[in-house]
C-alpha atoms as a PDB file:
ATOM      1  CA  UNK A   1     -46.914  36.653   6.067  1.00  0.00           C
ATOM      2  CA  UNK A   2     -44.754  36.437   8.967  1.00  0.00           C
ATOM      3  CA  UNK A   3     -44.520  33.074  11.487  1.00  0.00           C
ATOM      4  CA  UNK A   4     -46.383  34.933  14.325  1.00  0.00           C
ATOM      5  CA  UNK A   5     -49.317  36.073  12.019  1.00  0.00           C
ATOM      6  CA  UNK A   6     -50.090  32.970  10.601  1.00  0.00           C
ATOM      7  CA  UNK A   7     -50.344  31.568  14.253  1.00  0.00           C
ATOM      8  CA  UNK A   8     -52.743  34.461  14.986  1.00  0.00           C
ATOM      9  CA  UNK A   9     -54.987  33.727  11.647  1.00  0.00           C
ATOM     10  CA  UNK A  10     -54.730  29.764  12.049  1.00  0.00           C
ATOM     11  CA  UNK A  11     -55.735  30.430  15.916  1.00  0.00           C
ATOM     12  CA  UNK A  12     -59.040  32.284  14.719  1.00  0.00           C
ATOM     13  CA  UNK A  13     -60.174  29.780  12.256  1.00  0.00           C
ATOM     14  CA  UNK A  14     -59.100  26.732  14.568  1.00  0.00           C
ATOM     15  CA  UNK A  15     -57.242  25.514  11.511  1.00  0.00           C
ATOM     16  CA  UNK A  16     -53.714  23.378  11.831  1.00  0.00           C
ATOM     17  CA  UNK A  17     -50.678  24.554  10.586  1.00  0.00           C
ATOM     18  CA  UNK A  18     -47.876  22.581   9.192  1.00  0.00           C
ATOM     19  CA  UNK A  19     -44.768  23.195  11.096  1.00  0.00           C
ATOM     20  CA  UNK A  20     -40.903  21.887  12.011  1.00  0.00           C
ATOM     21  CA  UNK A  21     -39.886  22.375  15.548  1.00  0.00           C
ATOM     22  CA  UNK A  22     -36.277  22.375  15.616  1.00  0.00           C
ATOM     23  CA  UNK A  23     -36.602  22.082  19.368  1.00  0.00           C
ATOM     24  CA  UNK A  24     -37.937  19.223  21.339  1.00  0.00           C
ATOM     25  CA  UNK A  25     -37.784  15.790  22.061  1.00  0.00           C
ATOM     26  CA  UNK A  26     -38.057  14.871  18.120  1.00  0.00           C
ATOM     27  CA  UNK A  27     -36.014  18.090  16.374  1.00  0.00           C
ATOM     28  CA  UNK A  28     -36.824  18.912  12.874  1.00  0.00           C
ATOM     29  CA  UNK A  29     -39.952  16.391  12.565  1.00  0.00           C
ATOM     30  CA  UNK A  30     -42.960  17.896  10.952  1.00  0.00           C
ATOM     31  CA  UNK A  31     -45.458  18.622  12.590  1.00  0.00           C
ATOM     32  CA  UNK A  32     -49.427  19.968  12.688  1.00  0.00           C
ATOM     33  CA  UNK A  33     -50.508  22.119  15.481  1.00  0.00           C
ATOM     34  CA  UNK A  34     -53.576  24.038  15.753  1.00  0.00           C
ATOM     35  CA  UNK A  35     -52.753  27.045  18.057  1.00  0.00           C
ATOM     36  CA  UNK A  36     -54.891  27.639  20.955  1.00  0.00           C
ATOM     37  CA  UNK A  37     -52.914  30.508  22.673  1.00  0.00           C
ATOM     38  CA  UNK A  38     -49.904  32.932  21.612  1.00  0.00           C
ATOM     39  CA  UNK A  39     -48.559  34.709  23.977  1.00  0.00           C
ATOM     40  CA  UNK A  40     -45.115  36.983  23.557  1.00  0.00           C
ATOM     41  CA  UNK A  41     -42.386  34.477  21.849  1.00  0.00           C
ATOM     42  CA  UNK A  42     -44.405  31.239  22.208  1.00  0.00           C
ATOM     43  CA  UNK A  43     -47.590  29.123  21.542  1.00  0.00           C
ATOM     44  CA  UNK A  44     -49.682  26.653  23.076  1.00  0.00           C
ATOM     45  CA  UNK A  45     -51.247  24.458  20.531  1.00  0.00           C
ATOM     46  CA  UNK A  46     -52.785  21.159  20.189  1.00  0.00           C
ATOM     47  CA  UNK A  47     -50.118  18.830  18.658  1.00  0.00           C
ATOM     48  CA  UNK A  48     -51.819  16.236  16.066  1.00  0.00           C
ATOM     49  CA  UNK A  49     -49.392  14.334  15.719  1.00  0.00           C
ATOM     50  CA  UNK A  50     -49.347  13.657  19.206  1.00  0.00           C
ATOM     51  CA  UNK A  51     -53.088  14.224  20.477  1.00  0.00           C
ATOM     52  CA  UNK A  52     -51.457  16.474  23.023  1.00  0.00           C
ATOM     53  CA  UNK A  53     -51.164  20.084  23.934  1.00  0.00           C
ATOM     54  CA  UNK A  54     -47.361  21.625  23.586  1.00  0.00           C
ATOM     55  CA  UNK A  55     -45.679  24.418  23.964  1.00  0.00           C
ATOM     56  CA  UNK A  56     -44.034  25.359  21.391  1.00  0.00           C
ATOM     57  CA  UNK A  57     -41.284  28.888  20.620  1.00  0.00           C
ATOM     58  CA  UNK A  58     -41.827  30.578  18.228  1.00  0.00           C
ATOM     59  CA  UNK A  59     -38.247  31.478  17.207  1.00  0.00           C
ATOM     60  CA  UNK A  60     -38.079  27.727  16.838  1.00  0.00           C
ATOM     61  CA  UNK A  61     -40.738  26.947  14.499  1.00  0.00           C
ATOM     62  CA  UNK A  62     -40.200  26.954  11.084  1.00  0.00           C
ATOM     63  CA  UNK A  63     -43.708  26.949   8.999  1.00  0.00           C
ATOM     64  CA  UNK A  64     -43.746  24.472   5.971  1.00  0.00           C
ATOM     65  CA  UNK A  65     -44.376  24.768   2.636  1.00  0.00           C
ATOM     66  CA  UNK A  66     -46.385  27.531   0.992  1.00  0.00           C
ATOM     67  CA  UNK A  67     -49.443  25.928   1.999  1.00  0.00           C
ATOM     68  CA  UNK A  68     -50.385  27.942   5.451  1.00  0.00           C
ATOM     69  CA  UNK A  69     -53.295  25.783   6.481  1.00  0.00           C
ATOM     70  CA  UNK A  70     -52.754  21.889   6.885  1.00  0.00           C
ATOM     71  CA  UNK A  71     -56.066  19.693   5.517  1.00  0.00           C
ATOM     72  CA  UNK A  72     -57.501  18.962   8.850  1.00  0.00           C
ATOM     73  CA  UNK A  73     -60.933  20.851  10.243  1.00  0.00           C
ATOM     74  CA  UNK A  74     -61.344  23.043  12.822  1.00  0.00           C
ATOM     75  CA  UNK A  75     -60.310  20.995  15.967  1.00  0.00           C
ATOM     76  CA  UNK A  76     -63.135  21.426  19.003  1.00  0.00           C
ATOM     77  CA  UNK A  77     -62.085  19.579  22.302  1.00  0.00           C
ATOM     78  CA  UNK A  78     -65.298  17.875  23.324  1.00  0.00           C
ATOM     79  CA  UNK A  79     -65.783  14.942  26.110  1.00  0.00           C
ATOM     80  CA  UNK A  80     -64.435  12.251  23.485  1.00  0.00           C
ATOM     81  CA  UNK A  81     -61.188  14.217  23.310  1.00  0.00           C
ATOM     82  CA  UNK A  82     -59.341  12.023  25.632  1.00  0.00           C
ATOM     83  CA  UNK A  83     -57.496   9.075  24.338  1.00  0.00           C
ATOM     84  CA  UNK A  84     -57.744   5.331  25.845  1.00  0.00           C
ATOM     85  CA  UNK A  85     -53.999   6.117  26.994  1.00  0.00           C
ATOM     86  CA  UNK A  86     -54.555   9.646  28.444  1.00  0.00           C
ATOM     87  CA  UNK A  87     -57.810   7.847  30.041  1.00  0.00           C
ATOM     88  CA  UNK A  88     -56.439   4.646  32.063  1.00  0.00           C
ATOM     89  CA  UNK A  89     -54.059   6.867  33.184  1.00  0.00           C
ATOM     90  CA  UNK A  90     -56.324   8.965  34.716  1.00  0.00           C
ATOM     91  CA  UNK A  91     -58.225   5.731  35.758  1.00  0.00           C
ATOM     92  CA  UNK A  92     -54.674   4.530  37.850  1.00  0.00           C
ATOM     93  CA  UNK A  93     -54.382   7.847  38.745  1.00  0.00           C
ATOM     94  CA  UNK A  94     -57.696   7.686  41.058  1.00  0.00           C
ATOM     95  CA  UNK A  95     -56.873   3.627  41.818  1.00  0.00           C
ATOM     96  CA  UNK A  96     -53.899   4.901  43.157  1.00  0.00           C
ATOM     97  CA  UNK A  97     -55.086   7.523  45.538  1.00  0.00           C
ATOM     98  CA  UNK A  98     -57.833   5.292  46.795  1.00  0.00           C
ATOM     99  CA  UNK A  99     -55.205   2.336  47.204  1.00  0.00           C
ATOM    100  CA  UNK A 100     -53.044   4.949  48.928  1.00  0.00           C
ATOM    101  CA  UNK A 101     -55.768   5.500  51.530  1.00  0.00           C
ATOM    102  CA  UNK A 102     -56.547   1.893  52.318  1.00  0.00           C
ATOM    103  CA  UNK A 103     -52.990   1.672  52.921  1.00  0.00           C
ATOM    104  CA  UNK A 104     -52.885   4.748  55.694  1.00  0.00           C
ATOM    105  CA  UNK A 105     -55.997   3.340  56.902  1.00  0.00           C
ATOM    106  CA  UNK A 106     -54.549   0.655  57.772  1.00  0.00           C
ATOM    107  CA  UNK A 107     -51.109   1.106  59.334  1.00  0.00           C
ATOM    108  CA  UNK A 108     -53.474   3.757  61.711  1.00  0.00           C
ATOM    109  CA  UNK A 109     -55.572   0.135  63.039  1.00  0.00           C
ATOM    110  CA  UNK A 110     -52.245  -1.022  63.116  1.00  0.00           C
ATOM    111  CA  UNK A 111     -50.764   1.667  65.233  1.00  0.00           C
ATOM    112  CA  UNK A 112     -54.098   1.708  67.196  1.00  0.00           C
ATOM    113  CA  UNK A 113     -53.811  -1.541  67.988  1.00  0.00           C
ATOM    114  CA  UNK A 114     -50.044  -1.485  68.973  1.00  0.00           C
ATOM    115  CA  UNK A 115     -50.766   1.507  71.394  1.00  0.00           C
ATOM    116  CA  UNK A 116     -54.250  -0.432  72.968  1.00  0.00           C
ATOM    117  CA  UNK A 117     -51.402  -3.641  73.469  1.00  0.00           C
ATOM    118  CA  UNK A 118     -49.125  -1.751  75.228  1.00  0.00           C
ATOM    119  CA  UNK A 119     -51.359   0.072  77.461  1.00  0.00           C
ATOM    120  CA  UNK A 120     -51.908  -3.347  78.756  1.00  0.00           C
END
């Protein structure tokens, strides 16, 4: 069966498949992705190893073993999908953005305040 078939199958059954990337930032480590979307010469799938979703060519994947399917079940994202990482940074994220407008609301009293003082 060739590489871009078994993506198809594995992407119906939600199943992970054991892979090497020989791209990336760690060439040639194995891998198991579930894929979520093929399109032309690549795939989005959910990295395991990683908890993350990739991108991944398909030219550059190299499938392992005879085995097609890797142990794991069929992977459902679901509210408890985010990790405690992937969640404070979301967290700062927001904590940012408000701190960010405390800030602007306050060099605009500042301002205010500069142009009320000189009008005097």
């Amino acid at each position: 069966m060739k590489k871009k078939q078994v993506l198809i199958e594995a992407q119906k059954s939600g199943k992970a498949v054991r892979v090497k990337y020989t791209n990336g930032s760690q060439p040639n480590r194995a891998r198991e992705i579930i894929p979520l979307k093929i399109e032309k010469d690549k795939v989005l799938a959910k990295c395991l190893n990683s908890n993350a979703e990739k991108t991944f060519e398909i030219n550059k994947l190299k499938l392992l073993n005879d085995q097609q399917y890797a142990n794991h079940e069929k992977w459902e994202p679901n509210a408890s999908f985010l990790t405690d990482y992937e969640y404070f940074v979301i967290q700062k994220a927001k904590r940012d953005k408000f701190i960010r407008y405390i800030l602007i609301g306050i060099v605009l009293i500042i301002i205010l305040a500069l142009i009320l003082k000189l009008k005097q």
